[in-house]
C-alpha atoms as a PDB file:
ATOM      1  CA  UNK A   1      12.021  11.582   1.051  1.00  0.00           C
ATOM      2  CA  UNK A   2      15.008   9.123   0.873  1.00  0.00           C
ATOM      3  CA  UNK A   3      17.733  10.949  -1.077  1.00  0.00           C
ATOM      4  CA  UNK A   4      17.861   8.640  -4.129  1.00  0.00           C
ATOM      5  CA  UNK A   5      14.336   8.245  -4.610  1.00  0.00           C
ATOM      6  CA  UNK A   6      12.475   8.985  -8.250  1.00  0.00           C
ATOM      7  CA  UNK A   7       9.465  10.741  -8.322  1.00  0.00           C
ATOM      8  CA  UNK A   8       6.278   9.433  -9.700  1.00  0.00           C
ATOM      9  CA  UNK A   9       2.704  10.306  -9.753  1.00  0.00           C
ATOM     10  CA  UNK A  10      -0.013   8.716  -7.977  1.00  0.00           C
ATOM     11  CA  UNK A  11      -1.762   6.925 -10.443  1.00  0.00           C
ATOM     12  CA  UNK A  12       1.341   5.262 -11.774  1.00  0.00           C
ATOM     13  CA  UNK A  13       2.717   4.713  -8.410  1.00  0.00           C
ATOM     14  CA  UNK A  14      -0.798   2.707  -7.413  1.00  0.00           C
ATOM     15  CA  UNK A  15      -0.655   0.838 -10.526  1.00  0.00           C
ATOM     16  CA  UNK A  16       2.799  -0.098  -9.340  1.00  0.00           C
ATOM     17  CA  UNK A  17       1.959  -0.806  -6.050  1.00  0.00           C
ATOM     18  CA  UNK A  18      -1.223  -2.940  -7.019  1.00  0.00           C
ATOM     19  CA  UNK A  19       0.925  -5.336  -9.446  1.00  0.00           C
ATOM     20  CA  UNK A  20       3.475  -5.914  -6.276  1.00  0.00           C
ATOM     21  CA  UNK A  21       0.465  -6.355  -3.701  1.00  0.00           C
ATOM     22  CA  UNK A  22      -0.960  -9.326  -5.789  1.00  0.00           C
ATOM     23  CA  UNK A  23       2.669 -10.917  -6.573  1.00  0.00           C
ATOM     24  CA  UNK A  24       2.555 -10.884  -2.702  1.00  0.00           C
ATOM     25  CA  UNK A  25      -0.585 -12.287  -1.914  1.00  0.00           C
ATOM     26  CA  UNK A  26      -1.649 -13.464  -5.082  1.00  0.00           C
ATOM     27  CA  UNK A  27      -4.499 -15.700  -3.202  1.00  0.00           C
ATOM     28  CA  UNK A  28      -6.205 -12.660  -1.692  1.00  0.00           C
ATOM     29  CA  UNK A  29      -7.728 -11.282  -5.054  1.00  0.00           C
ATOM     30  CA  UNK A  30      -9.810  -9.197  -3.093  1.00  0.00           C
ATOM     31  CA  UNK A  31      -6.950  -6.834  -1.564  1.00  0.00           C
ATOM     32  CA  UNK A  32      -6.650  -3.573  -3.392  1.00  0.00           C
ATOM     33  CA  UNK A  33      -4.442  -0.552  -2.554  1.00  0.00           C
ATOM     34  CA  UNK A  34      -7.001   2.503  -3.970  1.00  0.00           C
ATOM     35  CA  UNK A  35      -5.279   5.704  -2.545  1.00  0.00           C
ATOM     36  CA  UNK A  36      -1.410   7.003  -1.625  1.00  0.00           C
ATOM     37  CA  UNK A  37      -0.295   9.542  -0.014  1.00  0.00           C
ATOM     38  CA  UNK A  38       3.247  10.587   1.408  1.00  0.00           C
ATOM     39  CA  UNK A  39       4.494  11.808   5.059  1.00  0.00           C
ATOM     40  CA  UNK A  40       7.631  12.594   6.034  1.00  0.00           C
ATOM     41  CA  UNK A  41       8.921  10.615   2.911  1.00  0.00           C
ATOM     42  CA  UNK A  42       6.932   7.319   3.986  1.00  0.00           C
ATOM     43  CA  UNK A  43       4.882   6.388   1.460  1.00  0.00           C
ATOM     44  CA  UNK A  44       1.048   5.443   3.156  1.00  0.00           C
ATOM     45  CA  UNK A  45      -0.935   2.890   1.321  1.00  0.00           C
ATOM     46  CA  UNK A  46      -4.890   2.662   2.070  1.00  0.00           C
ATOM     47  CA  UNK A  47      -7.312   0.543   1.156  1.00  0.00           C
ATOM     48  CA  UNK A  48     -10.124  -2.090   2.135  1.00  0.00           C
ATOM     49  CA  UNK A  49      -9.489  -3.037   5.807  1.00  0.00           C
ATOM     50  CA  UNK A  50     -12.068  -5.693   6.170  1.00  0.00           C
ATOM     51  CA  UNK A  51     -13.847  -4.409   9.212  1.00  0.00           C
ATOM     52  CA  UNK A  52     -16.940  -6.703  10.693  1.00  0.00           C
ATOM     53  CA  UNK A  53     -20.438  -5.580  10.737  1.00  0.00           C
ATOM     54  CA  UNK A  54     -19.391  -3.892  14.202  1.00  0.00           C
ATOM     55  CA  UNK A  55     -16.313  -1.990  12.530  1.00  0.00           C
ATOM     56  CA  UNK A  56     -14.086  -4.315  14.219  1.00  0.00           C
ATOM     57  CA  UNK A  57     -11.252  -5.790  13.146  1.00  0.00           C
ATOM     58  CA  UNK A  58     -11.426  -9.012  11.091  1.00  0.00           C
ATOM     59  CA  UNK A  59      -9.124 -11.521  10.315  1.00  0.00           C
ATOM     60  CA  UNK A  60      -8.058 -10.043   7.183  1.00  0.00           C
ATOM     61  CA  UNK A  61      -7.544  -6.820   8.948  1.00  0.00           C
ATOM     62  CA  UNK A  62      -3.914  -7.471  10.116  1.00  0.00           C
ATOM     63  CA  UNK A  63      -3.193  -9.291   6.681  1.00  0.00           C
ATOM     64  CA  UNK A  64      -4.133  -6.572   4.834  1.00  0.00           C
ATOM     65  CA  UNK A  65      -2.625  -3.906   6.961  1.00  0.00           C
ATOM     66  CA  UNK A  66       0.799  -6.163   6.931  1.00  0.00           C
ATOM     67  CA  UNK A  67       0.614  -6.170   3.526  1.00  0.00           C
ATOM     68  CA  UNK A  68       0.769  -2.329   2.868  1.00  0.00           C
ATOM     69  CA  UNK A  69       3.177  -1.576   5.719  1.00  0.00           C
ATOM     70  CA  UNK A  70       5.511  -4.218   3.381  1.00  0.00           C
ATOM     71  CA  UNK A  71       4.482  -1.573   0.440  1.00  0.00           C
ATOM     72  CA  UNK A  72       5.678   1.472   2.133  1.00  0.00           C
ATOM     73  CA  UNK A  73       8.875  -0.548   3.123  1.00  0.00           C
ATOM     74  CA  UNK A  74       9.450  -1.738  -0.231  1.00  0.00           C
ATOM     75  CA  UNK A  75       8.782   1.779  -2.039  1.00  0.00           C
ATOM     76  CA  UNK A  76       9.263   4.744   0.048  1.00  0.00           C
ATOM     77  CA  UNK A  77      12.793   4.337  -0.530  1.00  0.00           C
ATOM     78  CA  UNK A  78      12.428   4.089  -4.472  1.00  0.00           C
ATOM     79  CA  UNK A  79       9.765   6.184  -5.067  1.00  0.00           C
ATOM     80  CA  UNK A  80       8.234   9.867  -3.738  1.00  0.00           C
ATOM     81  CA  UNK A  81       4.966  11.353  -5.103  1.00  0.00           C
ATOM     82  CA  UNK A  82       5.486  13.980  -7.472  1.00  0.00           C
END
């Protein structure tokens, strides 16, 4: 937990974190952030990762994976679940 973080609770911080992931990649409707959870005061965003039929890695695995490592960046030091 970063020392001048706020705390917030989950739902609100998801809501949060949803509005920010589609003002980044606003032509990628189909990214989502649908859980949160905190470690070491890192905030760890999950979601759809877009695996193939093989539960490999598609292209829009790194994307999306890019994208919430930018969301724990951006918040963790903000924000800490309550």
């Amino acid at each position: 937990m970063h020392p001048q973080s706020r705390a917030i609770d989950k739902q609100t911080l998801l809501q949060l974190a949803r509005q920010r992931l589609h003002a980044i990649v606003p032509n990628q409707p189909e990214f989502t952030v649908t859980d949160v959870q905190q470690r070491d005061g890192v905030l760890i965003f999950k979601g759809e990762y877009f695996l193939d039929a093989q539960g490999l890695p598609s292209d829009k695995t790194q994307q999306v994976f890019n994208v919430f490592k930018l969301l724990a960046t951006e918040l963790s030091p903000h924000w800490h679940l309550k």
